[in-house]
Protein backbone atom coordinates (compact mmCIF):
# COMPACT_ATOMS: atom_id res chain seq x y z
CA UNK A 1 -23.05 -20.39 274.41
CA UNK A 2 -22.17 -20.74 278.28
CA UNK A 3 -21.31 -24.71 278.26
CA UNK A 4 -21.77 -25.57 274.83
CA UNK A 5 -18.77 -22.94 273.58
CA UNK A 6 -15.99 -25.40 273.08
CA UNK A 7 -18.17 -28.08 272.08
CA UNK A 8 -19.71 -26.34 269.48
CA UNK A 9 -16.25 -25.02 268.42
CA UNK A 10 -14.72 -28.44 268.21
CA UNK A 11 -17.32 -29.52 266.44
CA UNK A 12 -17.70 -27.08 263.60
CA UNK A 13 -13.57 -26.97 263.40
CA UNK A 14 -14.21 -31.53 262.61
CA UNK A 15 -16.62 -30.89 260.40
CA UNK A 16 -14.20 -27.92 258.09
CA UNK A 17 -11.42 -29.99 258.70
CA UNK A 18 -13.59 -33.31 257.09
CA UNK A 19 -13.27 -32.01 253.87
CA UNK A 20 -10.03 -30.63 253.73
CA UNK A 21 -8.47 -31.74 250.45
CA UNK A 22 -6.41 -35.22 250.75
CA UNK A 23 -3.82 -35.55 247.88
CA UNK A 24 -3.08 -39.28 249.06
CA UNK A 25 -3.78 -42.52 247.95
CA UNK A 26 -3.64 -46.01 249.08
CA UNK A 27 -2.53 -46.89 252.77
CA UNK A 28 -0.71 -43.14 253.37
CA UNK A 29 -4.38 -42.16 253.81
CA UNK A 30 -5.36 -44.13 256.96
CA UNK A 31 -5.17 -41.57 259.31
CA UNK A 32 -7.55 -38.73 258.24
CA UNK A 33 -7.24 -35.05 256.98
CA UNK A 34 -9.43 -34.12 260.19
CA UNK A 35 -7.42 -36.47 262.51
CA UNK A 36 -4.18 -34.55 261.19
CA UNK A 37 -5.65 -31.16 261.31
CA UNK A 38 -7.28 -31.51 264.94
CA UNK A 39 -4.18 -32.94 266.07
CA UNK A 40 -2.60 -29.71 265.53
CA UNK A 41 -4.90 -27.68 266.99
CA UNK A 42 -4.97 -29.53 270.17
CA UNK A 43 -1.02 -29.10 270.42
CA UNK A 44 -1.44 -25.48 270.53
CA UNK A 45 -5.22 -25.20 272.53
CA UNK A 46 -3.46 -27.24 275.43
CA UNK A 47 0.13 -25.32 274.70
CA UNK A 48 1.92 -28.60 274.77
CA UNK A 49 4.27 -29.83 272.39
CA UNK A 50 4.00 -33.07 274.34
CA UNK A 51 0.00 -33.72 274.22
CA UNK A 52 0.09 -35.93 271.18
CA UNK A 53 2.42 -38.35 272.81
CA UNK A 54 0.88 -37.99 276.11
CA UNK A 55 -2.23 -38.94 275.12
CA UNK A 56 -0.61 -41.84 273.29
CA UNK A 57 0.07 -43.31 276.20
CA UNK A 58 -3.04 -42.70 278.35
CA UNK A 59 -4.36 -44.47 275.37
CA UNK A 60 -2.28 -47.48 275.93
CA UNK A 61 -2.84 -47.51 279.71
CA UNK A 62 -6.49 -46.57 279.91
CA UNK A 63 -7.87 -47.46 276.55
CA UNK A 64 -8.94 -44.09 276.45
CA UNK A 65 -7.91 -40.38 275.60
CA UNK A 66 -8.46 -36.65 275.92
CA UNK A 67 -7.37 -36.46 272.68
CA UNK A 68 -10.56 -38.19 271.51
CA UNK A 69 -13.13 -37.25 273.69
CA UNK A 70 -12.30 -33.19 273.75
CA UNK A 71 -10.81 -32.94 270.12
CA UNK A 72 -12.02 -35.87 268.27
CA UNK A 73 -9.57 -37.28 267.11
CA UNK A 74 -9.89 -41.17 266.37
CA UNK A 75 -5.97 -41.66 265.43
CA UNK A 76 -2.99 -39.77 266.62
CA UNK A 77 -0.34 -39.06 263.60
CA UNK A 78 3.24 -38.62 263.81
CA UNK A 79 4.65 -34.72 264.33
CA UNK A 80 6.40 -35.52 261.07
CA UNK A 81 3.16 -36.54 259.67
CA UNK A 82 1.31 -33.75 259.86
CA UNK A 83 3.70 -31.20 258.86
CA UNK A 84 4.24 -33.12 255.53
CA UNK A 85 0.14 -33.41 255.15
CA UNK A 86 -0.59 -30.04 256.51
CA UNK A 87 1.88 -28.38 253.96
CA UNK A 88 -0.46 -28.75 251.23
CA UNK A 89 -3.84 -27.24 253.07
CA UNK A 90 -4.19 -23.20 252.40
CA UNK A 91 -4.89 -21.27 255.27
CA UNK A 92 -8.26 -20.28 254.19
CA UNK A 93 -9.90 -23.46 255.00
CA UNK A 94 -9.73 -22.98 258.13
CA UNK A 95 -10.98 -19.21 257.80
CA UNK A 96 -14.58 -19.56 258.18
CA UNK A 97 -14.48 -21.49 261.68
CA UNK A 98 -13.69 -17.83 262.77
CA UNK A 99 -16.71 -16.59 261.05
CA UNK A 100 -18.76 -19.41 262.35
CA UNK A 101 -17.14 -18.30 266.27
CA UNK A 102 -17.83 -14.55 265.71
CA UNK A 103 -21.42 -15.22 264.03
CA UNK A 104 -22.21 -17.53 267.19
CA UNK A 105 -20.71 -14.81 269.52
CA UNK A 106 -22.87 -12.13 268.06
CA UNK A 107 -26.35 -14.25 268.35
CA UNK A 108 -25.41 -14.58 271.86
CA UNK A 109 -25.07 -10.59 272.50
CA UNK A 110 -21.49 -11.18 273.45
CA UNK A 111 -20.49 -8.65 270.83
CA UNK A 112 -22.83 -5.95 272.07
CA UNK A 113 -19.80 -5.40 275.16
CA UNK A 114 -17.53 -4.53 272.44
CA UNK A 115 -19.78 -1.77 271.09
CA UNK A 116 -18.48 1.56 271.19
CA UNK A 117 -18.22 4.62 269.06
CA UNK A 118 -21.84 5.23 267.26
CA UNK A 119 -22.86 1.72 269.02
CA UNK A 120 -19.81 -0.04 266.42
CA UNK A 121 -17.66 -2.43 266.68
CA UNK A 122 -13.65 -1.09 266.81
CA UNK A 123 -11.05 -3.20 264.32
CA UNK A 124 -7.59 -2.38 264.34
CA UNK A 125 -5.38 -3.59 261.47
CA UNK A 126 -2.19 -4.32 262.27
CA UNK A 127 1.25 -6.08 260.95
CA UNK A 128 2.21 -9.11 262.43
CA UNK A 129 5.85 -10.32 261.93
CA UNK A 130 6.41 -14.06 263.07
CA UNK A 131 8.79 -15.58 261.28
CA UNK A 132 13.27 -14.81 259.61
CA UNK A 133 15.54 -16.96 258.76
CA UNK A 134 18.61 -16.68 256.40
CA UNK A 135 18.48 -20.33 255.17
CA UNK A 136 14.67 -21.69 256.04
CA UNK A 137 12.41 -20.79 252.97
CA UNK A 138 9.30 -21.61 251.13
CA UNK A 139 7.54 -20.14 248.01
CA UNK A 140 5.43 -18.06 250.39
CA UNK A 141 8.16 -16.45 252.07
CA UNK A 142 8.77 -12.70 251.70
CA UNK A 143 12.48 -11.98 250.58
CA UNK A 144 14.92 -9.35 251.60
CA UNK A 145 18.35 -8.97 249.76
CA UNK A 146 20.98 -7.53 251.30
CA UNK A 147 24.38 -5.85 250.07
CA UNK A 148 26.29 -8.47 251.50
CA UNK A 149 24.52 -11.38 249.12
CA UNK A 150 22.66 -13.11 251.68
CA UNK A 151 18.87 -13.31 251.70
CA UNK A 152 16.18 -13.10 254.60
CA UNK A 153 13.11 -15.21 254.36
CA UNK A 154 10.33 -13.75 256.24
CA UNK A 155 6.88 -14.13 257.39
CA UNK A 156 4.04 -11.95 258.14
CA UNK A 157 0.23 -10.98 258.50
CA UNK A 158 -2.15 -8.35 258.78
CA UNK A 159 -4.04 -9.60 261.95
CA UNK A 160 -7.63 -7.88 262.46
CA UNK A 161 -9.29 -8.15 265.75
CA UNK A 162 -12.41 -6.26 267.58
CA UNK A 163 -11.00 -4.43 270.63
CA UNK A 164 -12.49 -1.90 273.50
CA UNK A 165 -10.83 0.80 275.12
CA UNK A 166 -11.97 -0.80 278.73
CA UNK A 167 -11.97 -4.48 277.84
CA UNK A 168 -8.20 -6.55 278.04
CA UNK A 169 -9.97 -9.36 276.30
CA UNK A 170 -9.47 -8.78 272.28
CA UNK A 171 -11.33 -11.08 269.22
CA UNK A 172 -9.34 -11.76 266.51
CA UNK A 173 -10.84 -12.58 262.56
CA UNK A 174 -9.10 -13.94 259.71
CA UNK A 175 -6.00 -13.00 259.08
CA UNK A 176 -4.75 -12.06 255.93
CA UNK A 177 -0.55 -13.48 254.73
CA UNK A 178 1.79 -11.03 253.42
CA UNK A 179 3.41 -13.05 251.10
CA UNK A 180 4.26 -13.34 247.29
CA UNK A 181 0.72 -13.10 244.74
CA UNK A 182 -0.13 -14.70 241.68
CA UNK A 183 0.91 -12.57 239.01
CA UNK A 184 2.59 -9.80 241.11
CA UNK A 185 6.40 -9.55 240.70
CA UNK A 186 6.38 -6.47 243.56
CA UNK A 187 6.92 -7.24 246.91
CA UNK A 188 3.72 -8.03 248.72
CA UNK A 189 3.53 -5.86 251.72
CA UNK A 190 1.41 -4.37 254.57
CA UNK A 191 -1.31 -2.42 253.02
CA UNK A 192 -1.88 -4.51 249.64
CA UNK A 193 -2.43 -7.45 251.79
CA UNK A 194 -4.87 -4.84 254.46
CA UNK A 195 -6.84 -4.25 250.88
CA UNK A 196 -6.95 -7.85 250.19
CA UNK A 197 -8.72 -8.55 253.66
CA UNK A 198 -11.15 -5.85 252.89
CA UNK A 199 -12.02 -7.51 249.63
CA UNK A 200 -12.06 -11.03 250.91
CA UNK A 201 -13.71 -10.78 254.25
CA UNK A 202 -15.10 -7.10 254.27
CA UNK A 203 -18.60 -7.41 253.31
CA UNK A 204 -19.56 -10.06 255.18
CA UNK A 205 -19.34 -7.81 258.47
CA UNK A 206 -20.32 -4.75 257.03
CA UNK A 207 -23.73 -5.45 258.70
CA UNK A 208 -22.15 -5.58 262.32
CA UNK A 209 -21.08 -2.05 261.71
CA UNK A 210 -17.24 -1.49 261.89
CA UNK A 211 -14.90 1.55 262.27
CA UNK A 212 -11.41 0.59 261.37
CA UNK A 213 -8.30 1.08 263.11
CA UNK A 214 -4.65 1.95 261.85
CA UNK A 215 -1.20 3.66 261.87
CA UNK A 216 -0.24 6.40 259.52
CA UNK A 217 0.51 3.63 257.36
CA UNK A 218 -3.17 3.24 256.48
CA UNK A 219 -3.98 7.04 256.89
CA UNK A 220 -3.91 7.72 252.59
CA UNK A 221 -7.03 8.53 250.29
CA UNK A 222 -6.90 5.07 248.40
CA UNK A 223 -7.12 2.86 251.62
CA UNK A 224 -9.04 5.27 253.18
CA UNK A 225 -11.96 4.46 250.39
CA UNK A 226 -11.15 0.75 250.49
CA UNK A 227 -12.36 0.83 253.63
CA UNK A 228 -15.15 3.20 252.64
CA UNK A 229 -16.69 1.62 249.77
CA UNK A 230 -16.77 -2.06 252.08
CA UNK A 231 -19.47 -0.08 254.30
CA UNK A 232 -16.86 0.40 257.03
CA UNK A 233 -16.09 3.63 258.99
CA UNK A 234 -12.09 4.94 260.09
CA UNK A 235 -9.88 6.30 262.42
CA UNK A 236 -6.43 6.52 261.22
CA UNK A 237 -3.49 7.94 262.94
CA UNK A 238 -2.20 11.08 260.66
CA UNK A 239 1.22 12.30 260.90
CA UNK A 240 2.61 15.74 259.89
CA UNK A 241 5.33 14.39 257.73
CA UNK A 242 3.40 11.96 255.63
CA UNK A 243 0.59 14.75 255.14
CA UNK A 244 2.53 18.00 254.44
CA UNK A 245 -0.55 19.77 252.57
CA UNK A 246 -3.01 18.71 255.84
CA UNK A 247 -0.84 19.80 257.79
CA UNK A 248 -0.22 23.31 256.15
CA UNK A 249 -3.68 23.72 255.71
CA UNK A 250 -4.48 23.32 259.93
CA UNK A 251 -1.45 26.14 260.50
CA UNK A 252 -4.16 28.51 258.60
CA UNK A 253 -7.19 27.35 259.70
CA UNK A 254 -5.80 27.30 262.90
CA UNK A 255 -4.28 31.20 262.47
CA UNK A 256 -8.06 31.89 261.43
CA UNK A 257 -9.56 30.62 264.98
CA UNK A 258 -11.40 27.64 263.31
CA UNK A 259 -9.95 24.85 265.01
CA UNK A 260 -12.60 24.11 267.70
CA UNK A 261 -10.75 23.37 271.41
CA UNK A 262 -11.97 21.34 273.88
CA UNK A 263 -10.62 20.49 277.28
CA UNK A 264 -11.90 17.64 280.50
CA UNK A 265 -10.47 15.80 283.35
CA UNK A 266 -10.31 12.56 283.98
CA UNK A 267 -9.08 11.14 286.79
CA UNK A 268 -5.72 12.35 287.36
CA UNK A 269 -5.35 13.76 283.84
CA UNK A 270 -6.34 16.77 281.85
CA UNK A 271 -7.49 15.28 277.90
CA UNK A 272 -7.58 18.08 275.80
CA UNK A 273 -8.53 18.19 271.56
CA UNK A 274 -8.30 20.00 269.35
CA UNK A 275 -10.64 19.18 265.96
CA UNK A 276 -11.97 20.34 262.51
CA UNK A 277 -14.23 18.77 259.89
CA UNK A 278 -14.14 19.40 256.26
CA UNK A 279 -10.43 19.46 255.73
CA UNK A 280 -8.94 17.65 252.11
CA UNK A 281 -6.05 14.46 252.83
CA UNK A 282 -4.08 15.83 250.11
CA UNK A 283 -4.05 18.50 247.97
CA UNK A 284 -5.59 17.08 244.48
CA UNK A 285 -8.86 17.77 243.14
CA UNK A 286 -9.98 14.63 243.81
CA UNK A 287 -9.17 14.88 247.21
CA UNK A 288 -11.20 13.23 249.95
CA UNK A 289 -12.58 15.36 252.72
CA UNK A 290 -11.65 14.02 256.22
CA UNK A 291 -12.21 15.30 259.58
CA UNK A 292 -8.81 15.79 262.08
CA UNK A 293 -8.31 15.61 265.78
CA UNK A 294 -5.73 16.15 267.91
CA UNK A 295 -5.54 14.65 271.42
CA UNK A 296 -2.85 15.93 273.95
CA UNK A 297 -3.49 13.98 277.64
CA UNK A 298 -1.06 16.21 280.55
CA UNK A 299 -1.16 14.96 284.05
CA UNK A 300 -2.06 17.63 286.78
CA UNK A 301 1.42 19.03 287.17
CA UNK A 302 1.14 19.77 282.98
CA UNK A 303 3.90 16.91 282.01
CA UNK A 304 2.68 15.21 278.58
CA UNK A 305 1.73 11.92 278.93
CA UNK A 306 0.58 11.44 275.56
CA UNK A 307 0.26 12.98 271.97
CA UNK A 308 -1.39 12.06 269.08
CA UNK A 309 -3.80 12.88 265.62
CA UNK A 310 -6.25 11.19 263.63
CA UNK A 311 -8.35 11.47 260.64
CA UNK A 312 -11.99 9.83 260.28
CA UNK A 313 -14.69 9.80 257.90
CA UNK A 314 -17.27 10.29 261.48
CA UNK A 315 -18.02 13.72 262.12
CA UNK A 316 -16.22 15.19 265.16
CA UNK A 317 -18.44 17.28 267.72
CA UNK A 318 -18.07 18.53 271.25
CA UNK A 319 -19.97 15.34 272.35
CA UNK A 320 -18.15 12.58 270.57
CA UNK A 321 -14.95 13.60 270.38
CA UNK A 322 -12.94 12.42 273.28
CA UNK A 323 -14.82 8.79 272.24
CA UNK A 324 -12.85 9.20 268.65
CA UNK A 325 -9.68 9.71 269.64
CA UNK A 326 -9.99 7.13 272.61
CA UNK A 327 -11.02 4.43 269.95
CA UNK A 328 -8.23 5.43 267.97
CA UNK A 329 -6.10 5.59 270.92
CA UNK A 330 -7.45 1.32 270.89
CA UNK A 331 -5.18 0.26 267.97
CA UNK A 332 -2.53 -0.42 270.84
CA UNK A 333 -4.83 -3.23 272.23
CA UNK A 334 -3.74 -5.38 269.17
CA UNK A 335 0.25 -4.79 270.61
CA UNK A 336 -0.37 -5.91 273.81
CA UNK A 337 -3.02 -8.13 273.89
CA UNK A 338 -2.58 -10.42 270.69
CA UNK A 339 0.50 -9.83 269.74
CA UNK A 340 3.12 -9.82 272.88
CA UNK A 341 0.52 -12.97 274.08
CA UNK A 342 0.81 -14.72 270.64
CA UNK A 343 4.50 -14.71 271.13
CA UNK A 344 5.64 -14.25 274.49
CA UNK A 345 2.91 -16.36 276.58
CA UNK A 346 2.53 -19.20 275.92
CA UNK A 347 1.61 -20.15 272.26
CA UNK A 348 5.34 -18.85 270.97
CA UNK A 349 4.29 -17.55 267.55
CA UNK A 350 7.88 -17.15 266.43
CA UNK A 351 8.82 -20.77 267.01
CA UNK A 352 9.35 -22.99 263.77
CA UNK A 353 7.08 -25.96 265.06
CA UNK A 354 7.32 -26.64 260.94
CA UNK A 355 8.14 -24.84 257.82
CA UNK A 356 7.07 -26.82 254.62
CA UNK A 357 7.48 -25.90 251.21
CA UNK A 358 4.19 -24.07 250.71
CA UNK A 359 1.00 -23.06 253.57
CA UNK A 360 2.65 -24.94 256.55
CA UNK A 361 4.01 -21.73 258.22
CA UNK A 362 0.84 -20.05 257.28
CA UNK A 363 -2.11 -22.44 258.11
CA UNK A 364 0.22 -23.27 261.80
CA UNK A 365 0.03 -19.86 262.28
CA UNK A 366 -3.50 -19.36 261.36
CA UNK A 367 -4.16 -22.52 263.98
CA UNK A 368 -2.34 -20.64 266.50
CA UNK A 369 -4.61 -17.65 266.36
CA UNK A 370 -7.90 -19.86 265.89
CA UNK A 371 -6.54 -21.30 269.64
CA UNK A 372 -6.48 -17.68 271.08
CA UNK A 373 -9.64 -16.70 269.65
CA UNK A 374 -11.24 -20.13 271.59
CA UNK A 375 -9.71 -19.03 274.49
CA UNK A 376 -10.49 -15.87 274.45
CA UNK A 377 -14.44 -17.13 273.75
CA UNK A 378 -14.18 -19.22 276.61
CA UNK A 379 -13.27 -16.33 279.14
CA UNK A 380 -16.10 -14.38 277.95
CA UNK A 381 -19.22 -17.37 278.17
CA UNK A 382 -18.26 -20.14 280.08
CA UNK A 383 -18.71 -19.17 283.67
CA UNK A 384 -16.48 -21.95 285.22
CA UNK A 385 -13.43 -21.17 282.85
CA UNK A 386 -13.89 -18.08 283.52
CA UNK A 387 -13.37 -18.32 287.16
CA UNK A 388 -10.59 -20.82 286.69
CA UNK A 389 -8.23 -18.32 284.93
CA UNK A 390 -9.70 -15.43 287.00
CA UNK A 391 -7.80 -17.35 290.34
CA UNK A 392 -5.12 -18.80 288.81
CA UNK A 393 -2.07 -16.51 286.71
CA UNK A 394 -2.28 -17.58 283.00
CA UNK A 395 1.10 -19.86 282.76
CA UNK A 396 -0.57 -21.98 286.24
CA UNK A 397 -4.12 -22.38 284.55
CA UNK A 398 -2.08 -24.05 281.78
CA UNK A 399 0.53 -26.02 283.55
CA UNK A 400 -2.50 -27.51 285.31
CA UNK A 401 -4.28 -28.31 282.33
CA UNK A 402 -1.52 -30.21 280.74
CA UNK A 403 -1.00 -32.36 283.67
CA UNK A 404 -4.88 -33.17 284.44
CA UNK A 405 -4.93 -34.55 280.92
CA UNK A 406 -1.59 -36.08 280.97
CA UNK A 407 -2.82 -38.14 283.95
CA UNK A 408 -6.58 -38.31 284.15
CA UNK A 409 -9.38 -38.72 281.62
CA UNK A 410 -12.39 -36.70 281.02
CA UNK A 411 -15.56 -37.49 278.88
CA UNK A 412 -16.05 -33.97 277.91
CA UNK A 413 -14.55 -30.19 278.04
CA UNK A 414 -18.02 -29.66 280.50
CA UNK A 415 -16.25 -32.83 283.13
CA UNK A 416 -13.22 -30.93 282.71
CA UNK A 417 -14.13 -28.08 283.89
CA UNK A 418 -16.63 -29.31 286.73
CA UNK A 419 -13.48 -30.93 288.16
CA UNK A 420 -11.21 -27.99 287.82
CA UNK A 421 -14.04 -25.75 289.94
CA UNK A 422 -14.43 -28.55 292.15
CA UNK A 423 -10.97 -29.06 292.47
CA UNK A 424 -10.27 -25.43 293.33
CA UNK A 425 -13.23 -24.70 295.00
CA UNK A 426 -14.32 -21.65 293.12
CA UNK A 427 -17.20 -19.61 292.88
CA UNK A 428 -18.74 -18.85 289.50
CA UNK A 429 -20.24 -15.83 289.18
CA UNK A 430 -24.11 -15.46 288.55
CA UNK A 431 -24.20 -12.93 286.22
């Protein structure tokens, strides 16, 4: 996947985006559904508001654009243009070039790094917020009505990604939209659309084996066997207030000696847990049988530095348990390195680039993440990228990148890259 990443990307993103369905007729359809949709993606690959237009004019000058020969697109459209066309296209066309990205990642053992726990793959859910307004709404919004009359319009996702506990780099999937359902007059929310993901997407990656990630949000018996019955393992955060019985139940055990202890250093730290197998999420006869831990990390002078407990299906022994609550210590990663990127660095998540009366907010966003997740490829297989952004800060490697293809034209992402290296002089690793 080294050289051919991007390529290969680009070219399976064309070939969804080719039969996208086209609600025009007559001359409204000259440029095409896959002209419109790659133009978008470009716009936020390149994080450039400007690239469109840009690469208009290199057009005009040099008969020739980046927009073409990296993205293919044949004709540029209008910004206004493909917000109106884009407004009709659901998000989940685009959803299986991220299958297609993590299926070719996986053939090329680039998901074996990622293995952890058990030799499985870690996948936090999280919320995503990204959108309010008081007066900007679609029928996909989410509502909030307030006392004082006045309405919010919101939008948000569940974002799932595969994370490590000693890799910065995270891989996003599919996300699933929080937003009104079919048939549904309650309030879509959080963990209905969570269950939804499981549904839609789940089985397909049972096979890479998965141990989900979560808050105390997702730490109840009927999620917990959502997530059980897709073939998927979890480690869910468990808090004392939202599991009274647990809880009650650990103060006797624990009076009784049979909460096993267990302390090491690392580093600068002392990591010590406390864990027990067996013990019922709530008190009903039904009642599924988890297994707790308790981490507590103290630095050498005994001031806490951190505090938290989990519940997973995995059974919890001397030998794996400072793994299980590290990987569920990993749920963070999707904080800091999706989120705060997605809307602090660069690809500004929470701006309106377009609203629309229907999937515009959703499929931009979905583009958006789709941009991250080629980025993010790119970093892990193509050496010379790689030792671009390794030299240069994040917001330089991207200034520079919009001007080279402002100014100069390249045949292909590989002629990019060769003169970026060449450029900058910079050694690619051999490994």
């Amino acid at each position: 996947m080294d050289r051919g990443t991007f390529k290969e990307g680009i070219d399976y993103l064309h070939k969804r985006l080719l039969n996208l369905p086209d609600k025009r007729i007559g001359d409204n359809s000259f440029i095409s559904m896959k002209d419109i949709g790659l133009s978008a993606f470009s716009v936020f690959f390149t994080q450039s508001p400007s690239f469109l237009e840009h690469q208009k004019l290199l057009n005009k000058l040099a008969g020739k654009s980046n927009a073409k020969s990296l993205f293919r697109i044949d004709h540029i459209p209008s910004d206004n243009h493909i917000r109106d066309i884009l407004d009709e296209v659901p998000p989940s066309e685009i959803f299986p070039v991220y299958d297609y990205l993590l299926s070719r990642a996986d053939k090329a053992g680039e998901l074996d790094s990622y293995r952890y726990l058990d030799n499985k793959l870690l996948m936090p859910f999280d919320g995503l917020h990204y959108f309010s307004s008081k007066n900007i709404h679609c029928k996909k919004c989410s509502c909030r009505h307030h006392k004082d009359g006045t309405t919010t319009y919101t939008h948000s996702m569940v974002s799932s990604v595969l994370v490590h506990p000693a890799k910065r780099q995270v891989l996003p999937l599919s996300p699933e939209f929080i937003e009104p359902q079919d048939g549904h007059e309650k309030q879509d929310c959080e963990l209905a659309a969570a269950k939804r993901w499981l549904e839609i997407h789940g089985k397909k990656y049972a096979k890479l084996g998965i141990i989900v990630l979560g808050d105390d949000l997702y730490c109840h018996q009927p999620f917990c066997k959502s997530v059980l019955n897709t073939g998927y393992d979890f480690i869910f955060v468990c808090k004392p207030e939202s599991h009274k019985t647990l809880y009650k139940d650990l103060e006797g055990l624990s009076k009784l000696g049979a909460i096993k202890e267990i302390e090491i250093k690392r580093n600068k730290e002392v990591w010590r847990c406390r864990y027990i197998n067996e013990i019922e999420i709530k008190d009903e006869e039904d009642a599924l049988k988890v297994n707790w831990c308790e981490l507590v990390i103290h630095n050498r002078a005994g001031k806490r530095l951190y505090y938290n407990t989990f519940v997973t299906n995995i059974a919890i022994t001397d030998k794996n348990v400072f793994k299980v609550v590290e990987a569920g210590r990993t749920r963070w990663k999707t904080e800091n390195e999706l989120n705060n990127t997605l809307k602090n660095h660069g690809y500004f998540l929470e701006h309106n680039y377009g609203h629309g009366k229907k999937y515009l907010s959703s499929l931009l966003a979905t583009m958006i993440l789709l941009s991250f997740l080629f980025h993010t490829l790119l970093l892990l297989t193509d050496k010379r990228y790689r030792a671009i952004r390794n030299y240069w800060p994040r917001k330089t490697f991207f200034q520079q990148l919009r001007t080279l293809l402002f100014y100069m034209y390249f045949a292909t992402w590989s002629a990019l890259m060769e003169w970026m290296v060449n450029a900058g002089e910079f050694s690619i690793d051999s490994s």
